[in-house]
N, C-alpha and C. Protein backbone atom coordinates (compact mmCIF):
# COMPACT_ATOMS: atom_id res chain seq x y z
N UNK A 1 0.83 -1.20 0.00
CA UNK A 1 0.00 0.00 0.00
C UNK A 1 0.87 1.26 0.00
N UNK A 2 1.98 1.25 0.10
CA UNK A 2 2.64 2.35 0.52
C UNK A 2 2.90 2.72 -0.98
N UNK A 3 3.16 1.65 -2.00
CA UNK A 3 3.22 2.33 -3.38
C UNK A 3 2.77 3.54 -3.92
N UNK A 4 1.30 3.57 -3.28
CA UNK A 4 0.37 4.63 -3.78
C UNK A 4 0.59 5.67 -3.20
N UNK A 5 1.24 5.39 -1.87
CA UNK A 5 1.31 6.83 -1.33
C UNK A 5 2.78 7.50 -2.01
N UNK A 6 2.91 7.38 -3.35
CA UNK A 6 4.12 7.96 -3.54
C UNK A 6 3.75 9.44 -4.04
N UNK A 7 4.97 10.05 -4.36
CA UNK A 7 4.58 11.57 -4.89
C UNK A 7 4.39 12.22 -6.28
N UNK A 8 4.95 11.28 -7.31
CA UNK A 8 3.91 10.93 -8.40
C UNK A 8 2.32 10.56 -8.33
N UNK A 9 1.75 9.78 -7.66
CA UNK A 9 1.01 9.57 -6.99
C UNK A 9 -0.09 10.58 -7.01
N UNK A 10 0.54 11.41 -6.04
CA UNK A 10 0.17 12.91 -4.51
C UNK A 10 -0.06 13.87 -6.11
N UNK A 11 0.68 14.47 -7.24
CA UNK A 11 0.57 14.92 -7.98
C UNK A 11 -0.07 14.83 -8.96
N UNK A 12 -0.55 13.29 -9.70
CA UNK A 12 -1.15 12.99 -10.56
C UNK A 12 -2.57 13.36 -10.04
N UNK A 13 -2.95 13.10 -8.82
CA UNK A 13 -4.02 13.67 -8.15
C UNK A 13 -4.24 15.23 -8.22
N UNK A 14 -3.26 15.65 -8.09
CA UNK A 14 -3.27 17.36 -7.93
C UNK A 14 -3.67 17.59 -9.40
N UNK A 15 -2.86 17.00 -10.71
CA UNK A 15 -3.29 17.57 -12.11
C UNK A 15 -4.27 17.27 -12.06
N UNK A 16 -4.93 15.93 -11.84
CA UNK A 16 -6.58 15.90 -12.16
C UNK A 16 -7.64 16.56 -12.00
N UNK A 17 -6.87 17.27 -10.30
CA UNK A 17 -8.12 17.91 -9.65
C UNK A 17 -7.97 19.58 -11.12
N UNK A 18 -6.94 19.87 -11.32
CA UNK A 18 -7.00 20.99 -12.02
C UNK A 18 -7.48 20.73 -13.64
N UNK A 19 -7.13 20.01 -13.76
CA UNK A 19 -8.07 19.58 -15.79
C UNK A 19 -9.65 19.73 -15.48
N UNK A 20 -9.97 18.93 -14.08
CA UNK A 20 -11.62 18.87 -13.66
C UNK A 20 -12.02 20.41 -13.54
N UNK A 21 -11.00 21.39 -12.64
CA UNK A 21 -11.61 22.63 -12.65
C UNK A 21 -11.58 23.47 -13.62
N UNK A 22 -10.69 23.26 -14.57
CA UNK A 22 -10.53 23.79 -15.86
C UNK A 22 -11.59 23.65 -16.91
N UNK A 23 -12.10 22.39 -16.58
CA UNK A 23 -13.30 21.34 -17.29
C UNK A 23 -14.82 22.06 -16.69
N UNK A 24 -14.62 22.74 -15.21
CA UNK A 24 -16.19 23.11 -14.69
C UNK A 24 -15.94 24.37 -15.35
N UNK A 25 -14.91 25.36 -15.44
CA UNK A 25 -14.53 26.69 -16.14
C UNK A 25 -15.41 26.38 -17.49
N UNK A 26 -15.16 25.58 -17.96
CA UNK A 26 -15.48 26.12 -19.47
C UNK A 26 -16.74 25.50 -19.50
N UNK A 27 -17.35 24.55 -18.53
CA UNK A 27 -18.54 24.61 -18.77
C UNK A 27 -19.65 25.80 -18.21
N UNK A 28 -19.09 26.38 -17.42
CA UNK A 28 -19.47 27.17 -16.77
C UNK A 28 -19.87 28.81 -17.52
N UNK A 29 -18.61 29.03 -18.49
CA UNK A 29 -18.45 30.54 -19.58
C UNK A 29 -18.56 29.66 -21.10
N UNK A 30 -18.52 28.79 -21.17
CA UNK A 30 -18.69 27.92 -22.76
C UNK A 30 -21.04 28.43 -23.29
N UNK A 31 -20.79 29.07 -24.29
CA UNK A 31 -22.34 29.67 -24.63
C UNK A 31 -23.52 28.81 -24.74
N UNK A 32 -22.77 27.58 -24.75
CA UNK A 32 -24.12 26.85 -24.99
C UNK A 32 -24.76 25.79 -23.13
N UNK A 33 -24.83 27.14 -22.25
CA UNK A 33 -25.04 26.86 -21.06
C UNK A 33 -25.98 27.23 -21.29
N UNK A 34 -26.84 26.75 -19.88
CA UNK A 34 -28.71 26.81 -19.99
C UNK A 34 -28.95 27.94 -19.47
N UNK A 35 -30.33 28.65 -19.44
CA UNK A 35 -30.55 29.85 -18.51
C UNK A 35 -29.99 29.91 -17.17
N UNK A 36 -29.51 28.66 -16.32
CA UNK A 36 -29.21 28.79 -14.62
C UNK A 36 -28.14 29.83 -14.49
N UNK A 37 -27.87 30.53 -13.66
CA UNK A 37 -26.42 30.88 -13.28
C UNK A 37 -25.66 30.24 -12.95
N UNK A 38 -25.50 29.12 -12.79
CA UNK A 38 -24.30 28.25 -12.51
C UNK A 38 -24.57 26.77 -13.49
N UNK A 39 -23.93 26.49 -13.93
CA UNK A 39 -24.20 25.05 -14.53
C UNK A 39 -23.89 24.19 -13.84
N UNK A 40 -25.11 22.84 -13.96
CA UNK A 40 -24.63 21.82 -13.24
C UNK A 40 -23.44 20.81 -13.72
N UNK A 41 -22.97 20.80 -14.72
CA UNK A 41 -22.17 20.13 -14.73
C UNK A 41 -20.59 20.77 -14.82
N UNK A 42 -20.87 22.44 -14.77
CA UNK A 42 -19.47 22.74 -14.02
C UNK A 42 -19.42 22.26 -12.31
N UNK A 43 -20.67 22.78 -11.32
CA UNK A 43 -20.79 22.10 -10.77
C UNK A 43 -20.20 20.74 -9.73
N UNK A 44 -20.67 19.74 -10.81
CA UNK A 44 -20.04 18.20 -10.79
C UNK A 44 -18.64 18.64 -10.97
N UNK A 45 -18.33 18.95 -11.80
CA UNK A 45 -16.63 18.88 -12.29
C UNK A 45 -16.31 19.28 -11.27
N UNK A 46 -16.38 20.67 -10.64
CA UNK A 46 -16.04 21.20 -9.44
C UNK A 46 -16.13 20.05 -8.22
N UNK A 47 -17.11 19.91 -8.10
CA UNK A 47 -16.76 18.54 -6.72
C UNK A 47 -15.94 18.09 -6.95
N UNK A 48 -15.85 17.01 -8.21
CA UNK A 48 -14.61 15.96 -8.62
C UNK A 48 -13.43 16.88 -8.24
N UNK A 49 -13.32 18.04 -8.58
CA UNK A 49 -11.75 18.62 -8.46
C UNK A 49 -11.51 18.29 -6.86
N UNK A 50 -12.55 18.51 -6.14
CA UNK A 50 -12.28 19.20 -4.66
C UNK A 50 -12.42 17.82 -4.06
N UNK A 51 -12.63 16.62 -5.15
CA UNK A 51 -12.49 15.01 -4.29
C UNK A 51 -11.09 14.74 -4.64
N UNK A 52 -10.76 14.89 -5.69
CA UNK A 52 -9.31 14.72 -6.21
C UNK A 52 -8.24 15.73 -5.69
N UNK A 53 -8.29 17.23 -4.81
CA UNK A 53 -7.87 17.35 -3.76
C UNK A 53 -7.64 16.86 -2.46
N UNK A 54 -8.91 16.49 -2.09
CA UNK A 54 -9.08 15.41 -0.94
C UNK A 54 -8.55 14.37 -1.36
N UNK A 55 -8.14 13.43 -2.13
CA UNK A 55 -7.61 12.22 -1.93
C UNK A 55 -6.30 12.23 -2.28
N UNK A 56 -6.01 13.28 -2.85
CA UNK A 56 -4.27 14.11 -2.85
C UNK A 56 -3.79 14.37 -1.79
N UNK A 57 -4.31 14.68 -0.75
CA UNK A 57 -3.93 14.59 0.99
C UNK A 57 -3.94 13.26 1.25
N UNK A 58 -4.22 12.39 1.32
CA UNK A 58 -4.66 11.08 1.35
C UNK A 58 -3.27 10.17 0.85
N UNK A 59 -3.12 10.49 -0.33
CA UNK A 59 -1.48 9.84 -1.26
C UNK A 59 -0.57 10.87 -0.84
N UNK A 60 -0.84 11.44 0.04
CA UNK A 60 0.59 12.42 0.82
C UNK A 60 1.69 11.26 1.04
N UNK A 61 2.88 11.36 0.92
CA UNK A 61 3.61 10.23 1.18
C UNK A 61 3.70 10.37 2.78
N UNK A 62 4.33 9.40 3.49
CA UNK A 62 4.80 9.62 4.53
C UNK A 62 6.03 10.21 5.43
N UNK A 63 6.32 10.62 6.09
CA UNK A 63 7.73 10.98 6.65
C UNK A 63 8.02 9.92 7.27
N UNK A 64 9.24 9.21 6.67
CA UNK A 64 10.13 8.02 7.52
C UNK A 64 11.19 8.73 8.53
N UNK A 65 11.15 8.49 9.60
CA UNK A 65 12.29 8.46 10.49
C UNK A 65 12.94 7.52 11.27
């Protein structure tokens, strides 16, 4: 288990969470959004980013001493 906690890992998590918020961005200002002020599926993307933050703390590696 400790594999995962590496820092490739910890990072590949971090890019994801940012493609996802990049991904709620443009659904969010992209024209073919519905009347709401917020779209739901920027939205969604937005959670996913902020789960893929959260589990980027999670694959934190450890400190060996």
């Amino acid at each position: 288990m400790d594999n995962l906690r590496s820092p490739l890992a910890m990072i590949g998590a971090i890019v994801l969470a940012v493609v996802l918020a990049v991904i709620g961005v443009y659904y969010q200002v992209s024209p073919h959004t519905s009347t709401h002020a917020v779209s739901y599926h920027a939205l969604a993307f937005w959670a996913a980013a902020v789960a893929a933050l959260i589990g980027a703390s999670f694959l934190r590696p450890r400190k060996t001493e």
